[in-house]
Protein backbone atom coordinates (compact mmCIF):
# COMPACT_ATOMS: atom_id res chain seq x y z
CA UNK A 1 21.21 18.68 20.74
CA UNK A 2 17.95 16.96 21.08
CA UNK A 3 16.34 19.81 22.77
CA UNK A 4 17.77 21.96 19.46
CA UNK A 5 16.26 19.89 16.87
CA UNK A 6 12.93 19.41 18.59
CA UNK A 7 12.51 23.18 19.13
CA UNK A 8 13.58 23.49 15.02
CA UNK A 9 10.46 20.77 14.38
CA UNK A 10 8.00 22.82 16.32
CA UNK A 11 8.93 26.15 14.62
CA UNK A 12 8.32 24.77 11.30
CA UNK A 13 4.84 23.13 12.24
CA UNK A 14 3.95 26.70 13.68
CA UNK A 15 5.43 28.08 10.29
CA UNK A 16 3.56 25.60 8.75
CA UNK A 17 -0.17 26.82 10.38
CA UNK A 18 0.59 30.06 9.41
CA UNK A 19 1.05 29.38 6.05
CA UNK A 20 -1.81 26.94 6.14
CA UNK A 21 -3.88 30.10 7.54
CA UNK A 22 -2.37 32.58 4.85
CA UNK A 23 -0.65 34.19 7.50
CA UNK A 24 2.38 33.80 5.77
CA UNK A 25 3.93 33.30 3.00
CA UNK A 26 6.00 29.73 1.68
CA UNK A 27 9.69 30.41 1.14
CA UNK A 28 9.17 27.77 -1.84
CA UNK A 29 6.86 26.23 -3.49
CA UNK A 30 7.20 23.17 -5.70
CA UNK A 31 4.89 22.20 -8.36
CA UNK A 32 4.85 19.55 -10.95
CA UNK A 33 3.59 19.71 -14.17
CA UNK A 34 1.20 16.14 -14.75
CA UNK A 35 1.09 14.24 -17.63
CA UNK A 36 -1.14 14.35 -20.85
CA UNK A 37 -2.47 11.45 -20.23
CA UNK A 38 -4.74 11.35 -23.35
CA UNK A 39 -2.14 12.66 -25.39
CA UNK A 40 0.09 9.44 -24.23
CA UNK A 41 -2.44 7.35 -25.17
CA UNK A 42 -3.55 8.93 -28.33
CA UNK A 43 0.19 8.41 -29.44
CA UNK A 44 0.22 4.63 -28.91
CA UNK A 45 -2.93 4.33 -31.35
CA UNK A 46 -4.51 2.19 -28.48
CA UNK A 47 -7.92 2.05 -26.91
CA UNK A 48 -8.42 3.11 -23.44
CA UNK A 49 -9.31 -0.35 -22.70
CA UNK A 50 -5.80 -1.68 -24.58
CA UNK A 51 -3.71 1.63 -22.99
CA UNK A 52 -4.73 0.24 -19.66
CA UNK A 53 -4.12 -3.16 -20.03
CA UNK A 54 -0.98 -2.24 -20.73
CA UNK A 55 -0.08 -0.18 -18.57
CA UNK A 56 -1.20 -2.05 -15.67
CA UNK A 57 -4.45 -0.63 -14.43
CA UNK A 58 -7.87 -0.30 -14.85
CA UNK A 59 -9.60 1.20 -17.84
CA UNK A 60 -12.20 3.17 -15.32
CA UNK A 61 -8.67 4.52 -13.81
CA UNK A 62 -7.36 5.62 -16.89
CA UNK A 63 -10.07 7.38 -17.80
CA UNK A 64 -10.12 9.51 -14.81
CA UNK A 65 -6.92 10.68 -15.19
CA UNK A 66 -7.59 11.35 -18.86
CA UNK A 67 -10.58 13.24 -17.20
CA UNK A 68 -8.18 14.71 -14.53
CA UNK A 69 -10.81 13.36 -11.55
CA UNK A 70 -7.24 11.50 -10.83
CA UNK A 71 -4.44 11.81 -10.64
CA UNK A 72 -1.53 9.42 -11.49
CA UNK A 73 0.89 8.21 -8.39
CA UNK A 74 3.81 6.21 -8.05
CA UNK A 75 4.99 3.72 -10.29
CA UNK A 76 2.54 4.61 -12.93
CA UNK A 77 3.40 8.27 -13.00
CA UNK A 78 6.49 7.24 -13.45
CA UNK A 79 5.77 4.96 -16.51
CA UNK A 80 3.35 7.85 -17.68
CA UNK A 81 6.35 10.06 -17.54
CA UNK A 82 8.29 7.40 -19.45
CA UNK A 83 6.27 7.19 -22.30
CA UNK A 84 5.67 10.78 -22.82
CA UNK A 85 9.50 11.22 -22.97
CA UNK A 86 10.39 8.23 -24.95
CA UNK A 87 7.15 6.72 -27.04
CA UNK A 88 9.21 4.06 -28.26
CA UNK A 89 9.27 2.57 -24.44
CA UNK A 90 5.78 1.43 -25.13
CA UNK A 91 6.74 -1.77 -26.81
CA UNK A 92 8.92 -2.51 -24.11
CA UNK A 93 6.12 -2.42 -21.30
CA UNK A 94 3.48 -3.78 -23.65
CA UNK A 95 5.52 -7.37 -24.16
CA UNK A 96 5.50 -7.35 -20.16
């Protein structure tokens, strides 16, 4: 069995190379659609400077993902994501 599974890893890293080398083509691919960041923000009314605060990060940050130079990751994609579903969330996280 552990032969089996081993073999099955190093097929899909050499699938992987070739797909990496346009050699071949993915079976899927999975993309996600980011976040208006700007747009967020511009619905809360707030300041960059404020937005951030708020949100837990720094102003510099939230400009480069307004700027997409960033992108946002991990919990505060997930707040991000939040807020652009449910603006009303943003009271919530602001009296944090």
């Amino acid at each position: 069995m552990k032969d089996e599974l081993f073999n099955e890893l190093i097929e899909s890293a050499k699938e992987a190379v070739e797909i990496s080398k346009g050699h071949q083509i993915a079976a899927r691919i999975t993309t996600y659609e980011l976040p208006d960041v700007k747009s967020i923000r511009d619905n809360t009314g707030l300041t960059q400077k404020q937005f951030a605060l708020a949100v837990g990060v720094s102003p510099s940050l939230l400009e480069a993902w307004e700027q997409h130079n960033r992108v946002p990751k991990g919990s505060s994609l997930k707040v991000l994501r939040l807020l652009e579903r449910d603006p009303s969330i943003f009271s919530v996280i602001q009296s944090l």
